[in-house]
PDB file of N, CA and C in Angstrom:
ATOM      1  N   UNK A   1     113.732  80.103 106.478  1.00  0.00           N
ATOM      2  CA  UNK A   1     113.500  81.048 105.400  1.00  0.00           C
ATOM      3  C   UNK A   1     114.827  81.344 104.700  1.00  0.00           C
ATOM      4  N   UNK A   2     114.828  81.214 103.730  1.00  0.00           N
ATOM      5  CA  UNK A   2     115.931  81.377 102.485  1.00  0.00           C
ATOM      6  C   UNK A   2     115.618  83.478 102.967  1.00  0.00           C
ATOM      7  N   UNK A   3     117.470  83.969 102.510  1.00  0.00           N
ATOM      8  CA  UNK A   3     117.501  85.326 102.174  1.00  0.00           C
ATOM      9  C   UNK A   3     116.988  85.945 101.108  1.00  0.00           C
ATOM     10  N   UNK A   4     116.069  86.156 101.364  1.00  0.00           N
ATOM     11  CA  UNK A   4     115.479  87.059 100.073  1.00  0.00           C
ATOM     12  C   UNK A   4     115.362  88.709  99.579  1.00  0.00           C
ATOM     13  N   UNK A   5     115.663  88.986  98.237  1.00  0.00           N
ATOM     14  CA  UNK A   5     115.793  90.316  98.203  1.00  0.00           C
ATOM     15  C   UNK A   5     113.817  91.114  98.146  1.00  0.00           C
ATOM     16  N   UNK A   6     114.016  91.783  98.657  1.00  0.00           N
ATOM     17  CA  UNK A   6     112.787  92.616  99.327  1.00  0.00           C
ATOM     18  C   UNK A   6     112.509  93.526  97.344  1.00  0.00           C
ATOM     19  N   UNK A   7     110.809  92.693  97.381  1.00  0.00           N
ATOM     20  CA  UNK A   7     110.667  92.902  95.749  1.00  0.00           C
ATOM     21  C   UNK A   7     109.966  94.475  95.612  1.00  0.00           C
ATOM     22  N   UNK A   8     110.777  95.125  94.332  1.00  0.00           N
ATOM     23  CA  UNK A   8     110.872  96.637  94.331  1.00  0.00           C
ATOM     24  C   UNK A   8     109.473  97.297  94.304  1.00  0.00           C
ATOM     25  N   UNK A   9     109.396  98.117  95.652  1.00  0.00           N
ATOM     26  CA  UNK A   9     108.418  99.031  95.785  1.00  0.00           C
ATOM     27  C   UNK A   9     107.867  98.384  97.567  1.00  0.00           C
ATOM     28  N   UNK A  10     108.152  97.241  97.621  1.00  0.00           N
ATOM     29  CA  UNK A  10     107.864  96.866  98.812  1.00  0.00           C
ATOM     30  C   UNK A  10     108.307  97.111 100.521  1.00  0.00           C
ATOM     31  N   UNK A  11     108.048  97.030 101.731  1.00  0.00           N
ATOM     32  CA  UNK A  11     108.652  96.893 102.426  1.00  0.00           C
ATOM     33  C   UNK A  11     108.578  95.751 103.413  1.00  0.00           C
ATOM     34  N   UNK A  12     109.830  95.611 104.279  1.00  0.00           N
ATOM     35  CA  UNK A  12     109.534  94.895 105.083  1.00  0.00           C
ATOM     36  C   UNK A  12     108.989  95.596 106.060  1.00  0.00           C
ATOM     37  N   UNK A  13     108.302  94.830 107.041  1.00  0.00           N
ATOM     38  CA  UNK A  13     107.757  95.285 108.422  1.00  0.00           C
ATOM     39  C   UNK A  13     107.179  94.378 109.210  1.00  0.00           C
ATOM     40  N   UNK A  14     108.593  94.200 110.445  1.00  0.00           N
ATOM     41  CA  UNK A  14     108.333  93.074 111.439  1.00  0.00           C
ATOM     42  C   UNK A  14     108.447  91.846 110.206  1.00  0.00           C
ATOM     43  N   UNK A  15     107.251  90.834 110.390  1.00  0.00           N
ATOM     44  CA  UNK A  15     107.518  89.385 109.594  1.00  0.00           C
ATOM     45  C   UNK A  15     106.662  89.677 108.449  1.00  0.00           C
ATOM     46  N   UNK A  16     106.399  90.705 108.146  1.00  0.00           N
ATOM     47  CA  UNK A  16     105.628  90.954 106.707  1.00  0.00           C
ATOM     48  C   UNK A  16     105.902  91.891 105.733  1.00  0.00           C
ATOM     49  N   UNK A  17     105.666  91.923 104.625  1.00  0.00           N
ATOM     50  CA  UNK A  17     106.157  92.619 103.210  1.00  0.00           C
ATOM     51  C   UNK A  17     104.929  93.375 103.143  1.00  0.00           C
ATOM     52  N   UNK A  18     105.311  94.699 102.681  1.00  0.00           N
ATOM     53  CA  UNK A  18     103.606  95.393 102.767  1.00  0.00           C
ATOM     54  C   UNK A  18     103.897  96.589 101.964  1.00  0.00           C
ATOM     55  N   UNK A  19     102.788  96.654 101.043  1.00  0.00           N
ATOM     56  CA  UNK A  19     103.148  98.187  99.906  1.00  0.00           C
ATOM     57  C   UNK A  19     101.479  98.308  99.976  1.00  0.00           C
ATOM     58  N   UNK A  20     101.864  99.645  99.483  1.00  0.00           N
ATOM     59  CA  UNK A  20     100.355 100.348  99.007  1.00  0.00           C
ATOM     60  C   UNK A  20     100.194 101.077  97.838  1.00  0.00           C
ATOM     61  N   UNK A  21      99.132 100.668  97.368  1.00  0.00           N
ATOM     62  CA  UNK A  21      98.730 101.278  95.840  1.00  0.00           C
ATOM     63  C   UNK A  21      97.891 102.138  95.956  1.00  0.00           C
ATOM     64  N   UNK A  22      97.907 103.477  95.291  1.00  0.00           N
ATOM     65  CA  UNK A  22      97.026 104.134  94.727  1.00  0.00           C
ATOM     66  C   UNK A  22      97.081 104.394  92.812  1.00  0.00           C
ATOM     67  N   UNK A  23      95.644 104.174  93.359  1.00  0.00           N
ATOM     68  CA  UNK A  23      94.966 104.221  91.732  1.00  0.00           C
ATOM     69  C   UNK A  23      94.361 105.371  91.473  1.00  0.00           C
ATOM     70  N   UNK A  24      93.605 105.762  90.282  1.00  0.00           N
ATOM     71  CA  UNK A  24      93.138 106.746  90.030  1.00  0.00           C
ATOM     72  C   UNK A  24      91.694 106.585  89.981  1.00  0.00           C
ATOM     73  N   UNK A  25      91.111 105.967  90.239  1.00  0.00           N
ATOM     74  CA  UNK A  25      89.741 105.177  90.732  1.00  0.00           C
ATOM     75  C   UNK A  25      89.215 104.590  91.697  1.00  0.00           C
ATOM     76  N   UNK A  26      88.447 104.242  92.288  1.00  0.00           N
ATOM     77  CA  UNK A  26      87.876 103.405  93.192  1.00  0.00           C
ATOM     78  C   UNK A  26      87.966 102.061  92.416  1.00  0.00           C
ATOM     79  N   UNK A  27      86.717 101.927  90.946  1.00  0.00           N
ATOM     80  CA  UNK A  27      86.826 100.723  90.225  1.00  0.00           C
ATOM     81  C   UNK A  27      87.779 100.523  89.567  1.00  0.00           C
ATOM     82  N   UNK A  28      89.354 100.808  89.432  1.00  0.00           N
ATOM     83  CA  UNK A  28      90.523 100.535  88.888  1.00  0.00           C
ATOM     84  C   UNK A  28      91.178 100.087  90.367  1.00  0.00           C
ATOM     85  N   UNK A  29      90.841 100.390  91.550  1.00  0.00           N
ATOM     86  CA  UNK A  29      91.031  99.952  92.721  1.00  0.00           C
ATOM     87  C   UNK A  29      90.660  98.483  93.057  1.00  0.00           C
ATOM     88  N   UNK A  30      89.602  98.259  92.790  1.00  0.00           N
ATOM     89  CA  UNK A  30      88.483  97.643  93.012  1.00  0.00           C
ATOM     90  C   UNK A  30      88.920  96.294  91.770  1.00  0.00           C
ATOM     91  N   UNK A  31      89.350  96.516  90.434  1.00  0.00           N
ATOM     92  CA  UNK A  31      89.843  95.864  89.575  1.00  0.00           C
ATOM     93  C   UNK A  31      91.068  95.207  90.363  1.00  0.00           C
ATOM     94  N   UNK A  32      91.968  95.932  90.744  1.00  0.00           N
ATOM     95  CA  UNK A  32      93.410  95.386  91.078  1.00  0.00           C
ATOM     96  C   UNK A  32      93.261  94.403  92.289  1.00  0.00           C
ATOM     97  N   UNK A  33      92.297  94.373  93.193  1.00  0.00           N
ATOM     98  CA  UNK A  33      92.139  93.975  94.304  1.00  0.00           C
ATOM     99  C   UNK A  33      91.593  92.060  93.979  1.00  0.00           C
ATOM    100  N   UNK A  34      90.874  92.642  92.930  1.00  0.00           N
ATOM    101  CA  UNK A  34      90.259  91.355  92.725  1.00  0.00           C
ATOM    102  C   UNK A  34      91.214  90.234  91.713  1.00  0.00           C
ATOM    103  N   UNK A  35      92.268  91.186  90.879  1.00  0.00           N
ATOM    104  CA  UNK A  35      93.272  90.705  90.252  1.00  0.00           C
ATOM    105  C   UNK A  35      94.357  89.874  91.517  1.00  0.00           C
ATOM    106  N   UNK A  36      94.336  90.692  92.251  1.00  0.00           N
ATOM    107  CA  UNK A  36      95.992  89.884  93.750  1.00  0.00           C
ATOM    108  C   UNK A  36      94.930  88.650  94.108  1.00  0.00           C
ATOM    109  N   UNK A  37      93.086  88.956  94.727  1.00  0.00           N
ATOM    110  CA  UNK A  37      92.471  87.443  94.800  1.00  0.00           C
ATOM    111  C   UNK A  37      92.803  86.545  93.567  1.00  0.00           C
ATOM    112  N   UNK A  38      92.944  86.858  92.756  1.00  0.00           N
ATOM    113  CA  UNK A  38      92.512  85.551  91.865  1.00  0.00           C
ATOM    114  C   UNK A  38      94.404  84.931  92.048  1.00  0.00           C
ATOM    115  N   UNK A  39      95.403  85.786  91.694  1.00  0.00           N
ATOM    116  CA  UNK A  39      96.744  85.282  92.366  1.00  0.00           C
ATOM    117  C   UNK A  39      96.890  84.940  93.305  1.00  0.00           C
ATOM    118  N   UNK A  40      96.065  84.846  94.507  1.00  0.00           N
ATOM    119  CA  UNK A  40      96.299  84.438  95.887  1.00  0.00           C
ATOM    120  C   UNK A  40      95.767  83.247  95.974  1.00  0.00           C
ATOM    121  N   UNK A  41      94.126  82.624  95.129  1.00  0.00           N
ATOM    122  CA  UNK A  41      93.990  81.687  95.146  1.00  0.00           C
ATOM    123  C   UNK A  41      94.731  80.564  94.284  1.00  0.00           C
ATOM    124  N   UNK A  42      95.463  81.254  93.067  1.00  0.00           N
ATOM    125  CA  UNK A  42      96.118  80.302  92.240  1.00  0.00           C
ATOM    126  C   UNK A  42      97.644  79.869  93.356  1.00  0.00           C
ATOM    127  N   UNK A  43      98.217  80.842  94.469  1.00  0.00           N
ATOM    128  CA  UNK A  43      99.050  80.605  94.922  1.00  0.00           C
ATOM    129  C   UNK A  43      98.567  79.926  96.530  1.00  0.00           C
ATOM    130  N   UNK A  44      97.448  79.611  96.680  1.00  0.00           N
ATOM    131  CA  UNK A  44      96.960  79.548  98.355  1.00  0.00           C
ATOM    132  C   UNK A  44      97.212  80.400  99.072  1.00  0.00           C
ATOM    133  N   UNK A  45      97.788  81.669  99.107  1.00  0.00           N
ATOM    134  CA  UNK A  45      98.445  82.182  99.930  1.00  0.00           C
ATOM    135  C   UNK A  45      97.611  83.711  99.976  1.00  0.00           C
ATOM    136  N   UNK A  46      96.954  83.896 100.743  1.00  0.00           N
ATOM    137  CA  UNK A  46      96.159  85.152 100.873  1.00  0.00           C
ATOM    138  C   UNK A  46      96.907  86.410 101.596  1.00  0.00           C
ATOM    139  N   UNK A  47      96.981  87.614 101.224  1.00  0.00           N
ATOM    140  CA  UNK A  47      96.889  88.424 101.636  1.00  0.00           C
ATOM    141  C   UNK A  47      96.407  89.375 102.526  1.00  0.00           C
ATOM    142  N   UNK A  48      96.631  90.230 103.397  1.00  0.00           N
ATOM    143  CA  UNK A  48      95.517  91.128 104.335  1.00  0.00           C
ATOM    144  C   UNK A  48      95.580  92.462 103.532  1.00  0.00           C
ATOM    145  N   UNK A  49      94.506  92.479 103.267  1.00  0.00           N
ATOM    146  CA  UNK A  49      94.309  93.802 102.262  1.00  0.00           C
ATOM    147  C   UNK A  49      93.092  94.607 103.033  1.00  0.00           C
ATOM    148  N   UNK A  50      93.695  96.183 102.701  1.00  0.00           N
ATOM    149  CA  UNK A  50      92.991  96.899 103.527  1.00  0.00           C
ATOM    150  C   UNK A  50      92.540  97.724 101.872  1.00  0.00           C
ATOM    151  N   UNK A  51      91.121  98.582 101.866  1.00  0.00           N
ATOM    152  CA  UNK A  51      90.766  99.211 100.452  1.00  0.00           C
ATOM    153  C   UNK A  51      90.461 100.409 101.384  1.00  0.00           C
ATOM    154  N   UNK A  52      90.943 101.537 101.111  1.00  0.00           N
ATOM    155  CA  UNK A  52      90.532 102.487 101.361  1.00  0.00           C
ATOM    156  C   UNK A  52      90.273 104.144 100.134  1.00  0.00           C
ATOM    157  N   UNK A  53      89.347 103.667  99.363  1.00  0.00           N
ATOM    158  CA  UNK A  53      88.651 104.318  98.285  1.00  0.00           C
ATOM    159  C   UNK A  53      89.765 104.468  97.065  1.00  0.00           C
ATOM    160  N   UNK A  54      90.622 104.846  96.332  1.00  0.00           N
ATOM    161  CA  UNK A  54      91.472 104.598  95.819  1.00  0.00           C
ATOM    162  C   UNK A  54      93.061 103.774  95.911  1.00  0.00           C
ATOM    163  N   UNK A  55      93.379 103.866  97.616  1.00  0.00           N
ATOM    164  CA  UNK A  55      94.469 103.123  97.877  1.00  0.00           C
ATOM    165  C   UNK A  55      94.043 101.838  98.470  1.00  0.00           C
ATOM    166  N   UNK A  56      95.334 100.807  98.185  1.00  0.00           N
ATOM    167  CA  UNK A  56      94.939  99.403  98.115  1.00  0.00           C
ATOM    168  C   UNK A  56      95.941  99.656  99.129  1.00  0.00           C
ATOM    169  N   UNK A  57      96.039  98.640 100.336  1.00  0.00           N
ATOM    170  CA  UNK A  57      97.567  98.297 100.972  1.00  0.00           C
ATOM    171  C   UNK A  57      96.939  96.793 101.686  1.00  0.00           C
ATOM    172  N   UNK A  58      98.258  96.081 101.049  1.00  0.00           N
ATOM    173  CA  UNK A  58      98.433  94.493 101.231  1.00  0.00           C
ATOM    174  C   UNK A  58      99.776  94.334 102.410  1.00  0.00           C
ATOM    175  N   UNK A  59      98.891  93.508 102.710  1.00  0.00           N
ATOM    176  CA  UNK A  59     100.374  92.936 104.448  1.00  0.00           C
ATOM    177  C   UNK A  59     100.797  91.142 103.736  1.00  0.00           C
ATOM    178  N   UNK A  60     101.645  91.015 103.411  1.00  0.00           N
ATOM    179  CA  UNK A  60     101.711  89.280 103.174  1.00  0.00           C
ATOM    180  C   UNK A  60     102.782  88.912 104.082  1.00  0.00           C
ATOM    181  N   UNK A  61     102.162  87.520 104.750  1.00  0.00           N
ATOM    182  CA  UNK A  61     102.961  87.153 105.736  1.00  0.00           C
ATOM    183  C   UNK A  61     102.344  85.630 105.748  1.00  0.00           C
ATOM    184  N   UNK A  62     103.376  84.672 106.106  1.00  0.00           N
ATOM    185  CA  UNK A  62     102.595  83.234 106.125  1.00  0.00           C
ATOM    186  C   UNK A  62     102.331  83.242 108.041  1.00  0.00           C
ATOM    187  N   UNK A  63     100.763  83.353 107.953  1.00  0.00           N
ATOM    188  CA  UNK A  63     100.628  83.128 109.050  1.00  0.00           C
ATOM    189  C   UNK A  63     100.749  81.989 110.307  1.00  0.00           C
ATOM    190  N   UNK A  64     100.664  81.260 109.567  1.00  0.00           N
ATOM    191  CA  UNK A  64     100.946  79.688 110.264  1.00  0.00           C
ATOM    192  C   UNK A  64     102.348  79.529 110.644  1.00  0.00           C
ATOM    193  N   UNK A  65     103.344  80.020 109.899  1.00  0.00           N
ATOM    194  CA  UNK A  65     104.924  80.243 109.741  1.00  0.00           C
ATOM    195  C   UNK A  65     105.311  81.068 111.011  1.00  0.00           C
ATOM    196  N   UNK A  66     104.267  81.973 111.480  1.00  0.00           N
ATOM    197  CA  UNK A  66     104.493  83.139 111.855  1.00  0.00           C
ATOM    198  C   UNK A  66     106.220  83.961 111.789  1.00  0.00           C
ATOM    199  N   UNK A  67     106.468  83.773 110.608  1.00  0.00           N
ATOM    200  CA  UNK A  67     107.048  84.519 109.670  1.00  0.00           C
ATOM    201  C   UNK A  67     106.985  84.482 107.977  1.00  0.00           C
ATOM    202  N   UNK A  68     108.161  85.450 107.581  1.00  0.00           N
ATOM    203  CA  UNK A  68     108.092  85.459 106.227  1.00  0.00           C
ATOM    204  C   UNK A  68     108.551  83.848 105.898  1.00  0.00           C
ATOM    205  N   UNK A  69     108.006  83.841 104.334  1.00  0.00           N
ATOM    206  CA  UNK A  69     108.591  82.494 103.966  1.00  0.00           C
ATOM    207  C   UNK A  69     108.937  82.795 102.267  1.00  0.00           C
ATOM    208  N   UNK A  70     109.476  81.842 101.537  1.00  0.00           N
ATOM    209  CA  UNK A  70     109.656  81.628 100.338  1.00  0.00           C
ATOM    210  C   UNK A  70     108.060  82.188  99.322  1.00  0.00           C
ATOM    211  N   UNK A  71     106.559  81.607 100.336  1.00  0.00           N
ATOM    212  CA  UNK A  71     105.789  82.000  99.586  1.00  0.00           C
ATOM    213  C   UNK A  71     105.005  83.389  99.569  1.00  0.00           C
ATOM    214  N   UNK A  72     105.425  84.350 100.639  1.00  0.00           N
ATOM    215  CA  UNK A  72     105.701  85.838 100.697  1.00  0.00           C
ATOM    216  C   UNK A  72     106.132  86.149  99.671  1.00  0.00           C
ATOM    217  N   UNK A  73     107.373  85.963  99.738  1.00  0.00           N
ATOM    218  CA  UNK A  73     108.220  86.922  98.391  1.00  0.00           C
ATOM    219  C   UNK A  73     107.680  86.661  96.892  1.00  0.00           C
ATOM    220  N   UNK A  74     107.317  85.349  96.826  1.00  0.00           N
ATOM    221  CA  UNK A  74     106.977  85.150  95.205  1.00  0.00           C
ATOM    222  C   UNK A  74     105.524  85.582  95.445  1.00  0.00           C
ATOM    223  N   UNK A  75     104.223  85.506  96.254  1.00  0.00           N
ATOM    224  CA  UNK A  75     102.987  86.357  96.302  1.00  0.00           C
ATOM    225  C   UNK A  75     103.676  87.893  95.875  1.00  0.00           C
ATOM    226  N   UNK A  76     104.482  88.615  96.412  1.00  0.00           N
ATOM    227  CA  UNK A  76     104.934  90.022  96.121  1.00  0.00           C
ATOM    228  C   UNK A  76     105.423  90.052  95.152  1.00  0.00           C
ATOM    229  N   UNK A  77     106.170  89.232  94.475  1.00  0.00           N
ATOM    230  CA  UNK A  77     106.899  89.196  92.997  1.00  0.00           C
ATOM    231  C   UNK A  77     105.184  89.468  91.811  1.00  0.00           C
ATOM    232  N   UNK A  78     104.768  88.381  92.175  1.00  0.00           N
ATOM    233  CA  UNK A  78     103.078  87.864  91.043  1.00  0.00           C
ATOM    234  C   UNK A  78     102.386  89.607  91.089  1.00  0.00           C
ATOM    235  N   UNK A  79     102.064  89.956  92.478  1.00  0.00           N
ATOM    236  CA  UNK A  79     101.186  91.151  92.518  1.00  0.00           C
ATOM    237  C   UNK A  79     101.979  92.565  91.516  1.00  0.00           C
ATOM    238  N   UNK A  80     103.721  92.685  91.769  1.00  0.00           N
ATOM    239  CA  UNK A  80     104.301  93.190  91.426  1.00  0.00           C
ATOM    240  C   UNK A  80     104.156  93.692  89.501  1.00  0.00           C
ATOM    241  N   UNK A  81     103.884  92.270  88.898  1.00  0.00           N
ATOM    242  CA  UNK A  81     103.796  91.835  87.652  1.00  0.00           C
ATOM    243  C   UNK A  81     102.594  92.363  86.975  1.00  0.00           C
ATOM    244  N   UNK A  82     101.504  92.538  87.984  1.00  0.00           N
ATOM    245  CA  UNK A  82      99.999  92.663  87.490  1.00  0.00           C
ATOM    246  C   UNK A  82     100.214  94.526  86.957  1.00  0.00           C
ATOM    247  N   UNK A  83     100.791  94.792  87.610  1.00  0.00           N
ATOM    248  CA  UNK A  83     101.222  96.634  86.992  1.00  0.00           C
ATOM    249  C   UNK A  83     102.252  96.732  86.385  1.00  0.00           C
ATOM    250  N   UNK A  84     102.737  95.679  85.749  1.00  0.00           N
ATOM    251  CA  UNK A  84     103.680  95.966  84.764  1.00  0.00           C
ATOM    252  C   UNK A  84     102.991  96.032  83.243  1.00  0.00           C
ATOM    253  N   UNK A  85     102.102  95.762  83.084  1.00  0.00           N
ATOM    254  CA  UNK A  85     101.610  95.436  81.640  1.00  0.00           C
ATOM    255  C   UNK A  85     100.935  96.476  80.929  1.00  0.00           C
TER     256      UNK A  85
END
């Protein structure tokens, strides 16, 4: 694994990067969730996402790796991007 800087708002924990969102909705919840799937399938790289009625919280970790890898950080960079707009 290349050193990578830990992308803003995120944390590390153990071999995974993990933030949590709250929204002001369930279906603005429910929107964003399905926005990181459609980035996870364009990247192969899935996420463990937990929904708990307005807050979203994602664990990314390459499991097979059983650690972080190069495609962690850029999955967290892509999701990062989707709330910038």
């Amino acid at each position: 694994m290349m050193n990578h800087p830990i992308p803003t708002g995120w944390e590390r924990c153990e071999q995974s990067l993990q933030k949590c969102f709250t929204f002001e909705s369930f279906m603005h919840a429910m929107a964003f969730v399905n926005a990181v799937a459609e980035l996870a399938e364009q990247q192969n790289h899935h996420p463990d996402i937990t929904i708990n009625y307005r807050t979203v919280s994602l664990h990314i970790t390459t499991h097979d790796a059983g650690m972080l890898t190069d495609k962690d950080y850029r999955l967290a960079e892509a999701i990062s991007l989707l709330l910038t707009d």
